[in-house]
C-alpha atoms as a PDB file:
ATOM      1  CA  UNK A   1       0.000   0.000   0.000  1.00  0.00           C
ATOM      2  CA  UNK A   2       3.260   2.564   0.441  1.00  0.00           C
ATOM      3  CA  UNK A   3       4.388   1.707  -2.611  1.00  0.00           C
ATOM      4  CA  UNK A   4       3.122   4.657  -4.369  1.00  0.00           C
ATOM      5  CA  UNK A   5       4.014   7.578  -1.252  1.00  0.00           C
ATOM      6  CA  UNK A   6       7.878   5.874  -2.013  1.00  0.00           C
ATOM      7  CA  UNK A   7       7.164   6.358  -5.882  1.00  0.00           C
ATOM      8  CA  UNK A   8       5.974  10.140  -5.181  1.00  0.00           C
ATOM      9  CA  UNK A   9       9.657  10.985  -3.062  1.00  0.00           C
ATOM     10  CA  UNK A  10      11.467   8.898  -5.486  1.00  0.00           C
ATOM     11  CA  UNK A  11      10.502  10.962  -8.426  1.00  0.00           C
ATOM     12  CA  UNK A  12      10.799  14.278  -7.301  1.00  0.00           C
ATOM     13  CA  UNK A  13      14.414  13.192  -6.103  1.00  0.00           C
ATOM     14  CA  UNK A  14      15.486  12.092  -9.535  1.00  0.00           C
ATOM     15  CA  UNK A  15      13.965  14.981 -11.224  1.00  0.00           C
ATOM     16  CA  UNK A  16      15.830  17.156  -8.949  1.00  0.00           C
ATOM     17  CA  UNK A  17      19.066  15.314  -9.530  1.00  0.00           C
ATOM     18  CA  UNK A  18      18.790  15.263 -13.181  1.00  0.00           C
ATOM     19  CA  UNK A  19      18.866  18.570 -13.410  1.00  0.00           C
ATOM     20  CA  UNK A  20      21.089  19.157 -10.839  1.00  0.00           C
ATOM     21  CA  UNK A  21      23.944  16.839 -12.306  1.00  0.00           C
ATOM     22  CA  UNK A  22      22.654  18.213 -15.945  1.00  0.00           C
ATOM     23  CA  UNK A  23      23.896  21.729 -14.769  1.00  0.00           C
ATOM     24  CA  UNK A  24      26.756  20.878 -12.385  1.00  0.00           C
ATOM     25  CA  UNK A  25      29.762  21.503 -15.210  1.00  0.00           C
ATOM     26  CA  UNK A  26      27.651  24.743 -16.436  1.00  0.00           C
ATOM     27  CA  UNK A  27      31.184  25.474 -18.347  1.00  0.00           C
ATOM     28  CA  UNK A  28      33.395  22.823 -19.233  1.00  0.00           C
ATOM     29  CA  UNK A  29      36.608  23.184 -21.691  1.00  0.00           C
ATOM     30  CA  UNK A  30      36.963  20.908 -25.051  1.00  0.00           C
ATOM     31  CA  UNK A  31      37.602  17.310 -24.148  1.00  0.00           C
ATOM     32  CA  UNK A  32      38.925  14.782 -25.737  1.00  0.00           C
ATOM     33  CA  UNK A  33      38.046  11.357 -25.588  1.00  0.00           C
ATOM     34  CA  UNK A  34      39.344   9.246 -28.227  1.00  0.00           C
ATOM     35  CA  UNK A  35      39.189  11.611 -31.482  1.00  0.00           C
ATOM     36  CA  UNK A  36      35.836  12.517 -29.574  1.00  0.00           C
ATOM     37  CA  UNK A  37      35.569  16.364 -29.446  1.00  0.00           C
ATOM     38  CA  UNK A  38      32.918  17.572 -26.605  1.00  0.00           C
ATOM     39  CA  UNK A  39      31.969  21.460 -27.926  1.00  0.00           C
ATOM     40  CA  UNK A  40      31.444  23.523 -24.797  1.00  0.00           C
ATOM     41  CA  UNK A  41      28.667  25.630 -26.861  1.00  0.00           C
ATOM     42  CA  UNK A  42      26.596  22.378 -27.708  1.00  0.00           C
ATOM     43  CA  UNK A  43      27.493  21.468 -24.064  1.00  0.00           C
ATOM     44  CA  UNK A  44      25.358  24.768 -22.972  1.00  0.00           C
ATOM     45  CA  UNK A  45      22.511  24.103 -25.426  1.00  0.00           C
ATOM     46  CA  UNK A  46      21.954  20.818 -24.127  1.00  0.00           C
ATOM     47  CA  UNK A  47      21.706  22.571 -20.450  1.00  0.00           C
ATOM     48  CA  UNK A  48      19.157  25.379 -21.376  1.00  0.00           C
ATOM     49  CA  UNK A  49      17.237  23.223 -23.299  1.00  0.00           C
ATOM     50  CA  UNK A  50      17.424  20.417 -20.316  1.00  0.00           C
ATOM     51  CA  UNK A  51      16.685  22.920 -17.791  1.00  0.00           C
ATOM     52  CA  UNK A  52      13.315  24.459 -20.100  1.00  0.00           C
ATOM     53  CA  UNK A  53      12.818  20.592 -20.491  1.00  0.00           C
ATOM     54  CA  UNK A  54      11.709  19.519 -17.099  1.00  0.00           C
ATOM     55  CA  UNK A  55       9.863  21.982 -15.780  1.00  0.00           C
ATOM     56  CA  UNK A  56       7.602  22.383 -18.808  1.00  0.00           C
ATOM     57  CA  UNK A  57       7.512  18.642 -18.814  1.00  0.00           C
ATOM     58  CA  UNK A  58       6.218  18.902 -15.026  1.00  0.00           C
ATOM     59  CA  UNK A  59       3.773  22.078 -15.861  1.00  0.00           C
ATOM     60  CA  UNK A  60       2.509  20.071 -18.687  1.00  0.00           C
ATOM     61  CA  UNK A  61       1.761  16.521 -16.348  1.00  0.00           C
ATOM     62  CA  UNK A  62      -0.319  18.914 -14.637  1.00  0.00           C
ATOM     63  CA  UNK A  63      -2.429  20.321 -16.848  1.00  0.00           C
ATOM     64  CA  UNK A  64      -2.985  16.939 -18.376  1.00  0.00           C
ATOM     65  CA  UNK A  65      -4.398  16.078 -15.082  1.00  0.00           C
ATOM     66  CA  UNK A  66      -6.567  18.437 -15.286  1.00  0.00           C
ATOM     67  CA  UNK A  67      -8.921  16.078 -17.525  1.00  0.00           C
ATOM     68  CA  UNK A  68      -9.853  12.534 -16.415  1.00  0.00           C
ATOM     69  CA  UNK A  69      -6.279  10.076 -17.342  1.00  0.00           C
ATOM     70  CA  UNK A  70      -4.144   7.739 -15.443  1.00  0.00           C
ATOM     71  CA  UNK A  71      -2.559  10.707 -13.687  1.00  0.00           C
ATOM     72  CA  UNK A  72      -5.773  11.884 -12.311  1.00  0.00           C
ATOM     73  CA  UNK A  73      -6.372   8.218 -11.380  1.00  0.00           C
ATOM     74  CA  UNK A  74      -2.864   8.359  -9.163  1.00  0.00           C
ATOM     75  CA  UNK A  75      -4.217  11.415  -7.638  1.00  0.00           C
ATOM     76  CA  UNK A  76      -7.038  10.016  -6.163  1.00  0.00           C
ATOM     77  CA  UNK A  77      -5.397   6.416  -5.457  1.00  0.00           C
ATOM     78  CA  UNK A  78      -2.056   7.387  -3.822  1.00  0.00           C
ATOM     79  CA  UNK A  79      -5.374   9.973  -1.516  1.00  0.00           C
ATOM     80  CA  UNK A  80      -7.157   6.815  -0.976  1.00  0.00           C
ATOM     81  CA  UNK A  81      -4.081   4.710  -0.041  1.00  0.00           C
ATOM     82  CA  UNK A  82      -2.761   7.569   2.303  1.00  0.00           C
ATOM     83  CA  UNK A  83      -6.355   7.905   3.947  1.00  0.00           C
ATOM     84  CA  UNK A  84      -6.687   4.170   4.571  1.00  0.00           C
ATOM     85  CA  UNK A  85      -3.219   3.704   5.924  1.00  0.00           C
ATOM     86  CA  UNK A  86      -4.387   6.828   7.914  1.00  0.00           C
ATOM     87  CA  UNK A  87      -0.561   7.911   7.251  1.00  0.00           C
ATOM     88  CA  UNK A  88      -2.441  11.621   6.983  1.00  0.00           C
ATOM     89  CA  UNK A  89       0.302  14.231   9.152  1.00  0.00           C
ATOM     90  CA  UNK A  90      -1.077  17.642   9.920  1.00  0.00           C
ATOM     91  CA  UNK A  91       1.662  20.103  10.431  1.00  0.00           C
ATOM     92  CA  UNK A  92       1.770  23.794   9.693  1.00  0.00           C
ATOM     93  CA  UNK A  93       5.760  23.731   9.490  1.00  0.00           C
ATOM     94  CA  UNK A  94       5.720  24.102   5.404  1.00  0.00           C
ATOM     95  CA  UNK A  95       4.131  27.227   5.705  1.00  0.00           C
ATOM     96  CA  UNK A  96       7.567  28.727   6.882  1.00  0.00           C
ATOM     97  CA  UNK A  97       9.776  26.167   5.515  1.00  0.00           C
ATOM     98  CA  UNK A  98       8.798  27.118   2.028  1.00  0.00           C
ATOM     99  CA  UNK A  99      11.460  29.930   1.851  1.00  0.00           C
ATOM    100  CA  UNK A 100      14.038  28.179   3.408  1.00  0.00           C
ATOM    101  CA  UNK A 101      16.274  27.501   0.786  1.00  0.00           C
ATOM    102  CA  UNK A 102      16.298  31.086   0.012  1.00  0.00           C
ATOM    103  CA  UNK A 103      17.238  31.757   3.789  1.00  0.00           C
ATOM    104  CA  UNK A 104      19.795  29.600   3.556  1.00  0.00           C
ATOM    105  CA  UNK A 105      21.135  31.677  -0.193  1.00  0.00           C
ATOM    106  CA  UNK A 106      21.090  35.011   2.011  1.00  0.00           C
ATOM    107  CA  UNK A 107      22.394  33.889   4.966  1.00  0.00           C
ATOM    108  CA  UNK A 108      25.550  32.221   2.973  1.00  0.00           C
ATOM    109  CA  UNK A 109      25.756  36.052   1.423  1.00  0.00           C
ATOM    110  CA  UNK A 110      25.990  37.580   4.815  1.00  0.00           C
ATOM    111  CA  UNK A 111      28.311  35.245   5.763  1.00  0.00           C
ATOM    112  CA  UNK A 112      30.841  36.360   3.115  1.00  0.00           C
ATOM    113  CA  UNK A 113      30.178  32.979   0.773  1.00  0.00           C
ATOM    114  CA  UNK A 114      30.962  34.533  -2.605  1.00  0.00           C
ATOM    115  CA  UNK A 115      27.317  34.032  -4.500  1.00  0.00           C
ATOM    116  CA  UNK A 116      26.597  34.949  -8.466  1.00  0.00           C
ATOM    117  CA  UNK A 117      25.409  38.538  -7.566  1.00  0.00           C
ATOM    118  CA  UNK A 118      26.122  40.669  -4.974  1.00  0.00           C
ATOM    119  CA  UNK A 119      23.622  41.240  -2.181  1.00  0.00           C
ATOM    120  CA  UNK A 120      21.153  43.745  -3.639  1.00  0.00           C
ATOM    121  CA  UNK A 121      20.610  41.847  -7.200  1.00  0.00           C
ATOM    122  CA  UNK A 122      19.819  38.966  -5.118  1.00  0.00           C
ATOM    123  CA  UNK A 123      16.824  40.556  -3.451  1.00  0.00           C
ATOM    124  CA  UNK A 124      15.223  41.750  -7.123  1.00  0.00           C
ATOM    125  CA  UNK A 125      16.398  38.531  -8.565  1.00  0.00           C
ATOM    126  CA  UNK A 126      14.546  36.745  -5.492  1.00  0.00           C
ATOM    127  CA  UNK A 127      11.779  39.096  -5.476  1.00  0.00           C
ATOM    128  CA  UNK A 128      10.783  39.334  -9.464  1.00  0.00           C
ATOM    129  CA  UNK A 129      11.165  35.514  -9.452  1.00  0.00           C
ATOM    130  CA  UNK A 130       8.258  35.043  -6.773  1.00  0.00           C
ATOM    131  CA  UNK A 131       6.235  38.117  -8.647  1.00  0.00           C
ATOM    132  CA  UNK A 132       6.285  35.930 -11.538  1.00  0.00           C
ATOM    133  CA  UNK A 133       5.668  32.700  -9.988  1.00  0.00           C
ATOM    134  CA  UNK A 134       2.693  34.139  -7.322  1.00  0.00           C
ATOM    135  CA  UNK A 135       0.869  35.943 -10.791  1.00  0.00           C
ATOM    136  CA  UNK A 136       1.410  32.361 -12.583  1.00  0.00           C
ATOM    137  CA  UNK A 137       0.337  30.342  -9.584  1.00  0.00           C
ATOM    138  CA  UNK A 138      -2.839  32.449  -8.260  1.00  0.00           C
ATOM    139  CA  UNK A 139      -4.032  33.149 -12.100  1.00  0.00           C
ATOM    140  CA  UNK A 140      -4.033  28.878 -12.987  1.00  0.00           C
ATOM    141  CA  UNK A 141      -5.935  28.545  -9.350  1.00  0.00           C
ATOM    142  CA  UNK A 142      -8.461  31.115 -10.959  1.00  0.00           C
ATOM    143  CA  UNK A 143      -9.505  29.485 -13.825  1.00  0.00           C
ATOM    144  CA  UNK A 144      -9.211  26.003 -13.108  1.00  0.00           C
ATOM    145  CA  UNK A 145     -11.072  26.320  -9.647  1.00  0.00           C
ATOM    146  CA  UNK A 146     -10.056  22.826  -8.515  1.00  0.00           C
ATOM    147  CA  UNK A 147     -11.257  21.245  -5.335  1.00  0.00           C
ATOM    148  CA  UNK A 148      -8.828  20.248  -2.777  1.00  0.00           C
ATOM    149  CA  UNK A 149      -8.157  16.826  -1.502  1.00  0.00           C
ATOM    150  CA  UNK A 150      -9.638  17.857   1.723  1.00  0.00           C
ATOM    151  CA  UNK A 151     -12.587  19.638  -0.142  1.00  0.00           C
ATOM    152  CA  UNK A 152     -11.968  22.801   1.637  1.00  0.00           C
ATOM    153  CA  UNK A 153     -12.106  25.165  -1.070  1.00  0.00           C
ATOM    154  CA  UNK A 154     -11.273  25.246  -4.980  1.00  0.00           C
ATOM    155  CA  UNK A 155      -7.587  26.443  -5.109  1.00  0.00           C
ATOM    156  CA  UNK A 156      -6.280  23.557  -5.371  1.00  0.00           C
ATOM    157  CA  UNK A 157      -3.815  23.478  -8.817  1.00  0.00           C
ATOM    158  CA  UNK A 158      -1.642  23.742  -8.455  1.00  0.00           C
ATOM    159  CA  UNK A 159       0.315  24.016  -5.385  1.00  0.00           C
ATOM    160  CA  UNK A 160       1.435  27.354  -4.351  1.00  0.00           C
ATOM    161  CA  UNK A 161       3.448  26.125  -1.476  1.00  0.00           C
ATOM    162  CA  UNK A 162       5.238  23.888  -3.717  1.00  0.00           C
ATOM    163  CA  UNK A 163       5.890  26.638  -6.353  1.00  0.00           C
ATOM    164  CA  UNK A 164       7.299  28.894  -3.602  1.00  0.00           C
ATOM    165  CA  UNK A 165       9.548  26.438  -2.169  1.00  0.00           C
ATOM    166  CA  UNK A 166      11.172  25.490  -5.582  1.00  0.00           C
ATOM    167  CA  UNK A 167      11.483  29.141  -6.696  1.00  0.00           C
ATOM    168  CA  UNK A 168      14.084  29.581  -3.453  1.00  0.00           C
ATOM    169  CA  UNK A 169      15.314  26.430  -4.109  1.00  0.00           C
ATOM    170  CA  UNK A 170      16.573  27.062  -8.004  1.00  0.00           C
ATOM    171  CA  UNK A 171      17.049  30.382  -6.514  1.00  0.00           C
ATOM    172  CA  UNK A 172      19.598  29.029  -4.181  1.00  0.00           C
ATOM    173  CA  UNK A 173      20.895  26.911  -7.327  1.00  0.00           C
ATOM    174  CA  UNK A 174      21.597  30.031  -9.588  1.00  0.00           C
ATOM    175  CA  UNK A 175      23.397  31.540  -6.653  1.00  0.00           C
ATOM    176  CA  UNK A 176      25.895  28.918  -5.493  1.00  0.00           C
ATOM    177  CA  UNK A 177      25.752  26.372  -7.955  1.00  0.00           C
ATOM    178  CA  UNK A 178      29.842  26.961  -8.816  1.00  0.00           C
ATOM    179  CA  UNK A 179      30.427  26.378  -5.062  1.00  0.00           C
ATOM    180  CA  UNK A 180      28.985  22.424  -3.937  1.00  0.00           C
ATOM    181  CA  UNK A 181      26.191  20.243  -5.983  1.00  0.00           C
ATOM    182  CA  UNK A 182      25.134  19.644  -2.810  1.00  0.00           C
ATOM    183  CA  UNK A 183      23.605  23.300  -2.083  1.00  0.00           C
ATOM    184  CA  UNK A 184      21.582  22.830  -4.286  1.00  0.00           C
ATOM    185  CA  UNK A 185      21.013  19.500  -3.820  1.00  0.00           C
ATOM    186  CA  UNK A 186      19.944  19.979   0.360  1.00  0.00           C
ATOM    187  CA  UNK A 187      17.824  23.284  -1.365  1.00  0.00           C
ATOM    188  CA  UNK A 188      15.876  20.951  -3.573  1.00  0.00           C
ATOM    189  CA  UNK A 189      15.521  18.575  -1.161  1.00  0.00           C
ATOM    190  CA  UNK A 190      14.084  20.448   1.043  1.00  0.00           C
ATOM    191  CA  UNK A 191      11.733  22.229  -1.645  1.00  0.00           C
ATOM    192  CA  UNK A 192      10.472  18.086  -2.243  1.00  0.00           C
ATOM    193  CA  UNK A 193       9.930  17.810   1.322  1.00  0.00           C
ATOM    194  CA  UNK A 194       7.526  20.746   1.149  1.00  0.00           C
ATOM    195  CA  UNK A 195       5.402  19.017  -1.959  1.00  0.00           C
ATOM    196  CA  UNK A 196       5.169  15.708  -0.547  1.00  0.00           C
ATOM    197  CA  UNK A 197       4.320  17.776   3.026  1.00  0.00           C
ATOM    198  CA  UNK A 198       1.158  19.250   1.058  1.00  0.00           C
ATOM    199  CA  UNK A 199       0.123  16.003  -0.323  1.00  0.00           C
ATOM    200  CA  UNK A 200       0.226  14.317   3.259  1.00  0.00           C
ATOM    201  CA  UNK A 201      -1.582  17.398   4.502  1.00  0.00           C
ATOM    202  CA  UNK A 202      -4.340  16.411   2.246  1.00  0.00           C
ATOM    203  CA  UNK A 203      -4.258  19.702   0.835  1.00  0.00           C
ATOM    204  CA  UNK A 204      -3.166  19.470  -2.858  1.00  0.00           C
ATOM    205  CA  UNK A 205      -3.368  16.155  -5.278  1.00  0.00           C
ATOM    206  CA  UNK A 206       0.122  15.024  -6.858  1.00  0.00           C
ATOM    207  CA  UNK A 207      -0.712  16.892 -10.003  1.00  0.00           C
ATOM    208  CA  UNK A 208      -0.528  20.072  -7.785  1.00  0.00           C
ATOM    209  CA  UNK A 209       2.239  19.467  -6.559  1.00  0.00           C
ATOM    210  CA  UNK A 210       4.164  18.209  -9.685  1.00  0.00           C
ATOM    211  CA  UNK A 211       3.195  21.592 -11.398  1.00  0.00           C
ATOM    212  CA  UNK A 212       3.579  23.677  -9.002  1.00  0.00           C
ATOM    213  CA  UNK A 213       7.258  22.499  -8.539  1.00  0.00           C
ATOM    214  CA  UNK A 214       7.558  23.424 -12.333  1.00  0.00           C
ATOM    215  CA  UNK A 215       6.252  26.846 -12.442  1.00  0.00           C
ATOM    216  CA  UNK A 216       8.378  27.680  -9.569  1.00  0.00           C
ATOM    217  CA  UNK A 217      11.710  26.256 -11.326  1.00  0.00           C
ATOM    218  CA  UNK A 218      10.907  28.003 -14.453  1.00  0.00           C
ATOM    219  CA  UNK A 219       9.926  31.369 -13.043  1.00  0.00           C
ATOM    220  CA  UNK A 220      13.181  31.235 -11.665  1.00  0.00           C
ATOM    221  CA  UNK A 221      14.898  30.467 -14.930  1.00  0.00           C
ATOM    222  CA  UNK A 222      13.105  33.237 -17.073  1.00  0.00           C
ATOM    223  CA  UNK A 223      14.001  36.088 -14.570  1.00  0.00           C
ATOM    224  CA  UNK A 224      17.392  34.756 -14.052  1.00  0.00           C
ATOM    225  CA  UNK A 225      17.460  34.938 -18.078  1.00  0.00           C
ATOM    226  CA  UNK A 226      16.066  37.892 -18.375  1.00  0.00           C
ATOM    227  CA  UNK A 227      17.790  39.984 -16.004  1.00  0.00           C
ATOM    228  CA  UNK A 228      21.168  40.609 -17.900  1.00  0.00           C
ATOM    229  CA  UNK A 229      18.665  42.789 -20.388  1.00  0.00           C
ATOM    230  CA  UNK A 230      16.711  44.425 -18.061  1.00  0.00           C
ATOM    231  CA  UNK A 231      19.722  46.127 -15.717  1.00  0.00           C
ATOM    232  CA  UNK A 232      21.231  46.946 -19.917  1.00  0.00           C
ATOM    233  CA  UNK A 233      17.799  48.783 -20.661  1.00  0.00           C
ATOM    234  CA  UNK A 234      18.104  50.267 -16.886  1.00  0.00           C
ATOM    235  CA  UNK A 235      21.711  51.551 -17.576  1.00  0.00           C
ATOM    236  CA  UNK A 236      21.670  52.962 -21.033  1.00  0.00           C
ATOM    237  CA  UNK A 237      18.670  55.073 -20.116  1.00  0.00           C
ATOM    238  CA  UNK A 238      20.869  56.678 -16.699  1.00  0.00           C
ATOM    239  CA  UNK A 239      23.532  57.279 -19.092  1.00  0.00           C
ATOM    240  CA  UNK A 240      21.092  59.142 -21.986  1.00  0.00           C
ATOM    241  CA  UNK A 241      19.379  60.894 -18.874  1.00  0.00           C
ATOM    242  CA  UNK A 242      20.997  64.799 -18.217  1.00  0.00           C
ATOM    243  CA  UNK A 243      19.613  67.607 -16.513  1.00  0.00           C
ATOM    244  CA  UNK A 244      21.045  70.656 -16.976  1.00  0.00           C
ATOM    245  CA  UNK A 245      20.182  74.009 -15.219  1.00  0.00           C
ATOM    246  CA  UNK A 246      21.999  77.325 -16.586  1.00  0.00           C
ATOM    247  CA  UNK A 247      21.135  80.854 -16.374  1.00  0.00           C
ATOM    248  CA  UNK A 248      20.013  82.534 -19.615  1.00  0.00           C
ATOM    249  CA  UNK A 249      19.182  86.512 -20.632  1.00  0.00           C
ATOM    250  CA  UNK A 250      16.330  87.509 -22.729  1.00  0.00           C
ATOM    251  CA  UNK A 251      14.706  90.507 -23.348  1.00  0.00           C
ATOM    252  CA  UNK A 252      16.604  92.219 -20.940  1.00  0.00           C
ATOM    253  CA  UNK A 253      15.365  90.055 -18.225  1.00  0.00           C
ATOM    254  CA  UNK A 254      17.780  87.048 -16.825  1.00  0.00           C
ATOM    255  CA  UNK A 255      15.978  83.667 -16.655  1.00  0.00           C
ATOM    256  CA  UNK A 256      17.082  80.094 -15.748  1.00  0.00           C
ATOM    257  CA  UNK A 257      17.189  77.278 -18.277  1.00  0.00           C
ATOM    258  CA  UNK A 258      16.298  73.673 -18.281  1.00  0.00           C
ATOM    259  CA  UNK A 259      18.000  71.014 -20.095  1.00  0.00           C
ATOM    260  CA  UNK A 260      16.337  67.413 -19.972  1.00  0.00           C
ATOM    261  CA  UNK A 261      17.750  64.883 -22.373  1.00  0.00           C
ATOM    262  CA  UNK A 262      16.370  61.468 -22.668  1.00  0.00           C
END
């Protein structure tokens, strides 16, 4: 009868490794391995599209859940086995343990751990990536209106605990992922502790949680992608900004002038 709970840990652990290990050597010189040439470049494109790969692969199981299927049907049977094994644990501990991994990311920075950006493009980076993930998340609860396990209300896809936790988890990824695999690794691990947490709290089905992991990893991803171009737009437009104030005379009266380029 536990046969499925195991099968729920087991894959969100190898999803999490696989693109853990997928992204460990983010930048890796030419190797050679008998007349074998490994191209660093290809090496990247394999990453981004790996990394766009699972996610979107784990936003998409959802959403095909969302109609009747065998993933519905391991919804409802890994509810039914949990509620006759009465293995149900009520806890209110993921509710703060959601941002831990992120906690951990800022408390490393404080602590003089060299991270990818320095302190303050960590908080926008952290900050725009929950935006993102919270609009994403509280939109799809909208307009699917899915009833919870528990039947308390219909917000249940997908899991906005879930997506929370793996934005600070990826979060913690981007920002220390040159230092140990196994940051990341303890961040993600924790983040899968929080899904499986809301599935034992009879509050979401496994579909939730799936997608919700997803949407959280990828919001991540975009505004770590997009970030680059956004602080470029920022900074050409304060160097095109001048003001300039200078006293003129005109018509025998003196005036003062201003100058605002753009």
């Amino acid at each position: 009868m536990k046969h499925k709970r195991i099968l729920i840990l087991i894959l969100f652990v190898v999803i999490c490794h696989s693109f853990l290990h997928a992204q460990e050597n983010d930048s890796i010189p030419y190797q050679f391995t008998d007349s074998i040439v490994v191209n660093p470049k290809h090496h990247n494109k394999t990453i981004e599209i790996l990394g766009v790969a699972i996610p979107v692969s784990m936003i998409t199981y959802g959403i095909i859940s969302l109609e009747s299927g065998g993933t519905r049907s391991l919804d409802y049977s890994t509810r039914n086995e949990l509620l006759e094994d009465h293995s149900m644990w009520y806890n209110g501990w993921d509710n703060y343990f959601q941002f831990s991994p992120a906690v951990a990311a800022f408390g490393m920075k404080l602590c003089g751990v060299e991270s990818t950006h320095k302190l303050s493009d960590m908080f926008i980076l952290y900050a725009l990536s929950n935006a993102l993930e919270s609009g994403a998340v509280y939109t799809t609860k909208h307009y699917t209106s899915r009833r919870r396990p528990d039947d308390s209300n219909g917000k249940s896809f997908p899991s906005g605990h879930t997506a929370t936790a793996f934005v600070s988890a990826e979060f913690l990824h981007q920002e220390y992922k040159d230092k140990s695999v196994w940051i990341s690794i303890g961040g993600y691990g924790m983040a899968t502790m929080i899904g499986v947490s809301r599935i034992y709290n009879n509050k979401h089905w496994v579909s939730d949680v799936v997608a919700g992991a997803g949407i959280g990893i990828l919001s991540t991803k975009i505004v770590y992608w997009t970030y680059p171009y956004i602080q470029k737009a920022f900074s050409k437009k304060d160097k095109k900004q001048q003001v300039l104030i200078f006293p003129g005379y005109n018509d025998r009266n003196f005036n003062l002038n201003l100058s605002y380029t753009f």
